[in-house]
N, C-alpha and C. Protein backbone atom coordinates (compact mmCIF):
# COMPACT_ATOMS: atom_id res chain seq x y z
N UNK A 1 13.75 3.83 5.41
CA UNK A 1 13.81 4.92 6.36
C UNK A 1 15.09 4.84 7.20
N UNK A 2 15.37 3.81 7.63
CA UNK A 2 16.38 3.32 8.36
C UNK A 2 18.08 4.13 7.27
N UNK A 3 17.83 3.78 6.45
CA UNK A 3 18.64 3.93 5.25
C UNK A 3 18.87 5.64 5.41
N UNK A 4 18.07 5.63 5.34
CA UNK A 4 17.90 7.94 5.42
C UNK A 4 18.75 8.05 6.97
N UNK A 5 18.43 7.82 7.97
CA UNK A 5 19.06 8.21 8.97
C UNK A 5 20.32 8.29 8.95
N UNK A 6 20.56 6.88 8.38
CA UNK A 6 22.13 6.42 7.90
C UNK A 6 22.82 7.42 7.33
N UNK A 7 22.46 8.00 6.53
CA UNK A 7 22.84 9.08 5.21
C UNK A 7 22.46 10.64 6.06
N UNK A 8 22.04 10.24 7.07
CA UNK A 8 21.49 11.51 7.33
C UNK A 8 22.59 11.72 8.42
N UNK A 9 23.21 10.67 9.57
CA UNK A 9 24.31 10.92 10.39
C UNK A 9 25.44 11.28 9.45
N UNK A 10 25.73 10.11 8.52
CA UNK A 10 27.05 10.61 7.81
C UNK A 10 27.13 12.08 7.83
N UNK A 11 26.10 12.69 7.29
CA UNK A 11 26.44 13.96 6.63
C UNK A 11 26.26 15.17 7.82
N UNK A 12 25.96 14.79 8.61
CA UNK A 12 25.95 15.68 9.97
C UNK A 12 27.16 15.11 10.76
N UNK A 13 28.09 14.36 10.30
CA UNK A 13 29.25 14.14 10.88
C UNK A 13 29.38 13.67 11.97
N UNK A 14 28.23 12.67 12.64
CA UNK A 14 27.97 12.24 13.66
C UNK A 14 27.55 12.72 14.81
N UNK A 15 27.01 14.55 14.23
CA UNK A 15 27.01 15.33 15.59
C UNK A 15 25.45 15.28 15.92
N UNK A 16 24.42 14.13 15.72
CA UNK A 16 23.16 13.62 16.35
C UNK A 16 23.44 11.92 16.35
N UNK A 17 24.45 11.39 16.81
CA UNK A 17 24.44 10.48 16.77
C UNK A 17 23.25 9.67 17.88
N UNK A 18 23.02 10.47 18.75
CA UNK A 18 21.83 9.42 19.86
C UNK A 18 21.12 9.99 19.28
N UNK A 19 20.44 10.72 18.78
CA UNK A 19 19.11 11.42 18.06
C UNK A 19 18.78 10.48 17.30
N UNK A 20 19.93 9.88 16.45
CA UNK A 20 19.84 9.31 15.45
C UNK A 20 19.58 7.43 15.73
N UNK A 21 19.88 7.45 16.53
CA UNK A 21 20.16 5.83 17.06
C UNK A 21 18.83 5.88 17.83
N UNK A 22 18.24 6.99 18.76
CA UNK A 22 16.82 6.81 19.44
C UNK A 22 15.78 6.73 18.23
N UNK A 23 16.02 6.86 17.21
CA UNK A 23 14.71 7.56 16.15
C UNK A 23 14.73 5.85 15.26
N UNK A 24 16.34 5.55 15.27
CA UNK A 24 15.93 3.91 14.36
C UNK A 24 15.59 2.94 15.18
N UNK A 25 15.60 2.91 16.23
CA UNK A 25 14.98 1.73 17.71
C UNK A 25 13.96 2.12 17.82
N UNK A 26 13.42 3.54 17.72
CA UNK A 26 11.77 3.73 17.73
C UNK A 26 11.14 3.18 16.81
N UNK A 27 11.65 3.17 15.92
CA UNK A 27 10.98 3.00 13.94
C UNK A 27 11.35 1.73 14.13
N UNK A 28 11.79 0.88 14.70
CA UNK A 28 11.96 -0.77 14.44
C UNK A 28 10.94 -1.65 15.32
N UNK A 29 10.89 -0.51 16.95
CA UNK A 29 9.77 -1.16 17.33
C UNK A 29 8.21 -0.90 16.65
N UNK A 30 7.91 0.27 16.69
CA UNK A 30 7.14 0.13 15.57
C UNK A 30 6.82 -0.42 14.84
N UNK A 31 7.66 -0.93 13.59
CA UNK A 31 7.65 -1.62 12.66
C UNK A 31 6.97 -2.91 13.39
N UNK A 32 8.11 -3.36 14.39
CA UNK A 32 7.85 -4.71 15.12
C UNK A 32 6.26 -4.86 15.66
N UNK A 33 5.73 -3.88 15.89
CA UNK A 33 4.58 -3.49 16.68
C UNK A 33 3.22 -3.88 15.51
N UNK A 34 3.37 -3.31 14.53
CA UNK A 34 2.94 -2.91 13.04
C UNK A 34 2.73 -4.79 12.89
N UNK A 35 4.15 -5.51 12.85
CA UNK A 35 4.18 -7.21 12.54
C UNK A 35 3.36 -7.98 13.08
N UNK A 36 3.54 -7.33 14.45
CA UNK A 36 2.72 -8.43 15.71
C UNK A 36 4.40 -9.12 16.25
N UNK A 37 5.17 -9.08 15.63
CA UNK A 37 6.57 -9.77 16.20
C UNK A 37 6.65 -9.62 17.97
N UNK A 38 5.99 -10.36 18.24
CA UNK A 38 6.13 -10.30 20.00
C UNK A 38 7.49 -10.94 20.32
N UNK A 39 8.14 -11.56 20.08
CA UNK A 39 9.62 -11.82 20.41
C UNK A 39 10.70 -10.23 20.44
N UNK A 40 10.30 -9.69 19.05
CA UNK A 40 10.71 -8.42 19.20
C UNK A 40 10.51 -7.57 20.07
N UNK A 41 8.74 -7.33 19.51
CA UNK A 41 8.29 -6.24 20.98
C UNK A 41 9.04 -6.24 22.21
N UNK A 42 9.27 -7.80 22.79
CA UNK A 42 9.22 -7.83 24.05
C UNK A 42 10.45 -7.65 24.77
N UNK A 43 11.60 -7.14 23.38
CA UNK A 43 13.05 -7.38 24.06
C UNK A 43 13.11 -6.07 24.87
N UNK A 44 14.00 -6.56 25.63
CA UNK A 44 14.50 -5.59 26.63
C UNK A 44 14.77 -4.36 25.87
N UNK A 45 15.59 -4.15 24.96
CA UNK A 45 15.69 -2.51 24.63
C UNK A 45 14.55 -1.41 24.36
N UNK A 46 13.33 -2.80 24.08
CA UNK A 46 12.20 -1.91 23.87
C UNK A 46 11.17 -1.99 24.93
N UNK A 47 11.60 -1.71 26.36
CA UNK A 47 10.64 -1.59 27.73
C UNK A 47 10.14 0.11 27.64
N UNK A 48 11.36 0.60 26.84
CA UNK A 48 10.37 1.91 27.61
C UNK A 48 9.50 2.43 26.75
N UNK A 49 9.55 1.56 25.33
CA UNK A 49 8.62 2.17 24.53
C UNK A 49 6.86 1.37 24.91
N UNK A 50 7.58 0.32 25.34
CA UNK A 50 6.09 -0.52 26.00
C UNK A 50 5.58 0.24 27.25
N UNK A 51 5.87 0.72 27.89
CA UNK A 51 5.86 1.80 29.36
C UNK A 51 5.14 3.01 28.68
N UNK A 52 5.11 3.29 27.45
CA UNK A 52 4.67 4.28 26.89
C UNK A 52 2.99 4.18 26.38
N UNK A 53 3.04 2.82 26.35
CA UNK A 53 1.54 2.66 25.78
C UNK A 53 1.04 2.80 26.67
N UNK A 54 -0.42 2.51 26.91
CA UNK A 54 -1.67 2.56 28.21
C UNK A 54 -1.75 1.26 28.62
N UNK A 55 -2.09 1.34 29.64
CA UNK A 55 -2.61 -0.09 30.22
C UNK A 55 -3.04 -1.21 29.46
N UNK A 56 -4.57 -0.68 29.19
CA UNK A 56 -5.15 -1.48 28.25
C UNK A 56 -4.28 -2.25 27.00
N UNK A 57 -3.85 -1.38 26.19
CA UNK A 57 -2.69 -1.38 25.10
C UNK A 57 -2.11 -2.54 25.29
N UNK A 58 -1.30 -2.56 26.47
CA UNK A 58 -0.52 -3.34 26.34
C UNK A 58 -1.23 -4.26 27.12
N UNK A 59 -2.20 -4.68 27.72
CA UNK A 59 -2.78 -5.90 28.06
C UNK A 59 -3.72 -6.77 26.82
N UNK A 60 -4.05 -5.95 25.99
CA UNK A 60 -4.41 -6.52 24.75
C UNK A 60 -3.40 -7.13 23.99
N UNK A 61 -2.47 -6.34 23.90
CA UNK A 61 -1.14 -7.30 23.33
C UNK A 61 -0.83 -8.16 23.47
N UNK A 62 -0.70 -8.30 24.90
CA UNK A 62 -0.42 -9.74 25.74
C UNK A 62 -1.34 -10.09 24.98
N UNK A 63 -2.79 -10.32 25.47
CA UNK A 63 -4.04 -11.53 24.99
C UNK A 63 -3.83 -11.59 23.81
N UNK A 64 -3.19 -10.90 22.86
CA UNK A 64 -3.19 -11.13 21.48
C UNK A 64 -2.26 -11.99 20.84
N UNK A 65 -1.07 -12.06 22.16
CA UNK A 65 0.02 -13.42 22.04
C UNK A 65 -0.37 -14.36 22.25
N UNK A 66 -0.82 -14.29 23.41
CA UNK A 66 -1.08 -15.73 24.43
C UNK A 66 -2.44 -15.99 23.96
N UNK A 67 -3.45 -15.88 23.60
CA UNK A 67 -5.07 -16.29 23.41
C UNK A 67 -5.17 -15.45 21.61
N UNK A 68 -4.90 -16.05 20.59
CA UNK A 68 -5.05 -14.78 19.47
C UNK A 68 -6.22 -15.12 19.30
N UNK A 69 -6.73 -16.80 19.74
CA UNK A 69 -8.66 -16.74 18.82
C UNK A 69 -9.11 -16.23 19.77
N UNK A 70 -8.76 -15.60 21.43
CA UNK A 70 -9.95 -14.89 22.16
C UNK A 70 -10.05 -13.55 21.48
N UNK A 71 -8.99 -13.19 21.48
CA UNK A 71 -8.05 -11.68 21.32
C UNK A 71 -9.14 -11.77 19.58
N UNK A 72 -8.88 -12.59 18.86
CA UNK A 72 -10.10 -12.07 17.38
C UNK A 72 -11.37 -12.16 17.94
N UNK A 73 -12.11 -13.35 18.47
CA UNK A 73 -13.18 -13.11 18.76
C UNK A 73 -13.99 -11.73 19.63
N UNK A 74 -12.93 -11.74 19.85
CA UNK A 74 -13.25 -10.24 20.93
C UNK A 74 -13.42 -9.02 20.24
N UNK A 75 -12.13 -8.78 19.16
CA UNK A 75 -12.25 -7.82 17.91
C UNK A 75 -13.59 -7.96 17.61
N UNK A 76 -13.93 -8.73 16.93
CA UNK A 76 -14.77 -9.04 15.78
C UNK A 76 -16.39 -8.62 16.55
N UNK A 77 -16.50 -9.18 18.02
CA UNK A 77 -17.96 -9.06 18.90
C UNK A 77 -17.82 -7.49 19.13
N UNK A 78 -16.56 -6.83 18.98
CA UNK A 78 -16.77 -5.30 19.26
C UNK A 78 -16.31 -4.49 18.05
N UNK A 79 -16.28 -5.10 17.22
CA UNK A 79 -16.14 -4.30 15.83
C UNK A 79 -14.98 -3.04 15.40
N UNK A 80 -14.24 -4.14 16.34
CA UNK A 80 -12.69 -3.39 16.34
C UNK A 80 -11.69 -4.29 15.38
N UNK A 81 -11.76 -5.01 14.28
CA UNK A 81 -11.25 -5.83 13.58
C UNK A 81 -9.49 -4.40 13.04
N UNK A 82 -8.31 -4.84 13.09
CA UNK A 82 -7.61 -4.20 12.28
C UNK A 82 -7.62 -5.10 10.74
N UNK A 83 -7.34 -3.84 9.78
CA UNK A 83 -7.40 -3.69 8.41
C UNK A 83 -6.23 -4.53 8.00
N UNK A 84 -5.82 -5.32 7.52
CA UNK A 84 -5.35 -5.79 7.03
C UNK A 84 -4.68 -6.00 4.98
């Protein structure tokens, strides 16, 4: 996907270049989000996409770094397991 954007500024001649640069930092945190990569998540370029989630959201995240067997046990007693 990353690759398409690429191909996709060239040929627009650079005239969405921040369009284009906001849309592959979105799609990476994501991705990162998607990993569990909390080193990633947590870098600074990606605060405002963390500002974007809900409260909760992102306090589960945390517990899901810092505590992951509470953070499963907790899934699992509320039958919120992700698919894997």
């Amino acid at each position: 996907m990353k690759h398409c954007y690429k191909l996709f500024l060239e040929e627009s001649r650079g005239k969405y270049r921040l369009e284009v640069e906001e849309a592959v930092k979105r799609l990476s945190f994501s991705i990162a989000l998607n990993l569990r990569d909390f080193s990633e998540i947590y870098r600074k370029d990606y605060r405002a996409y963390l500002q974007e989630m809900s409260f909760p959201e992102r306090a589960l995240l945390r517990l899901e770094q810092f505590c992951p067997k509470l953070y499963h046990f907790l899934q699992k007693s509320f039958g919120m397991e992700r698919k894997r």
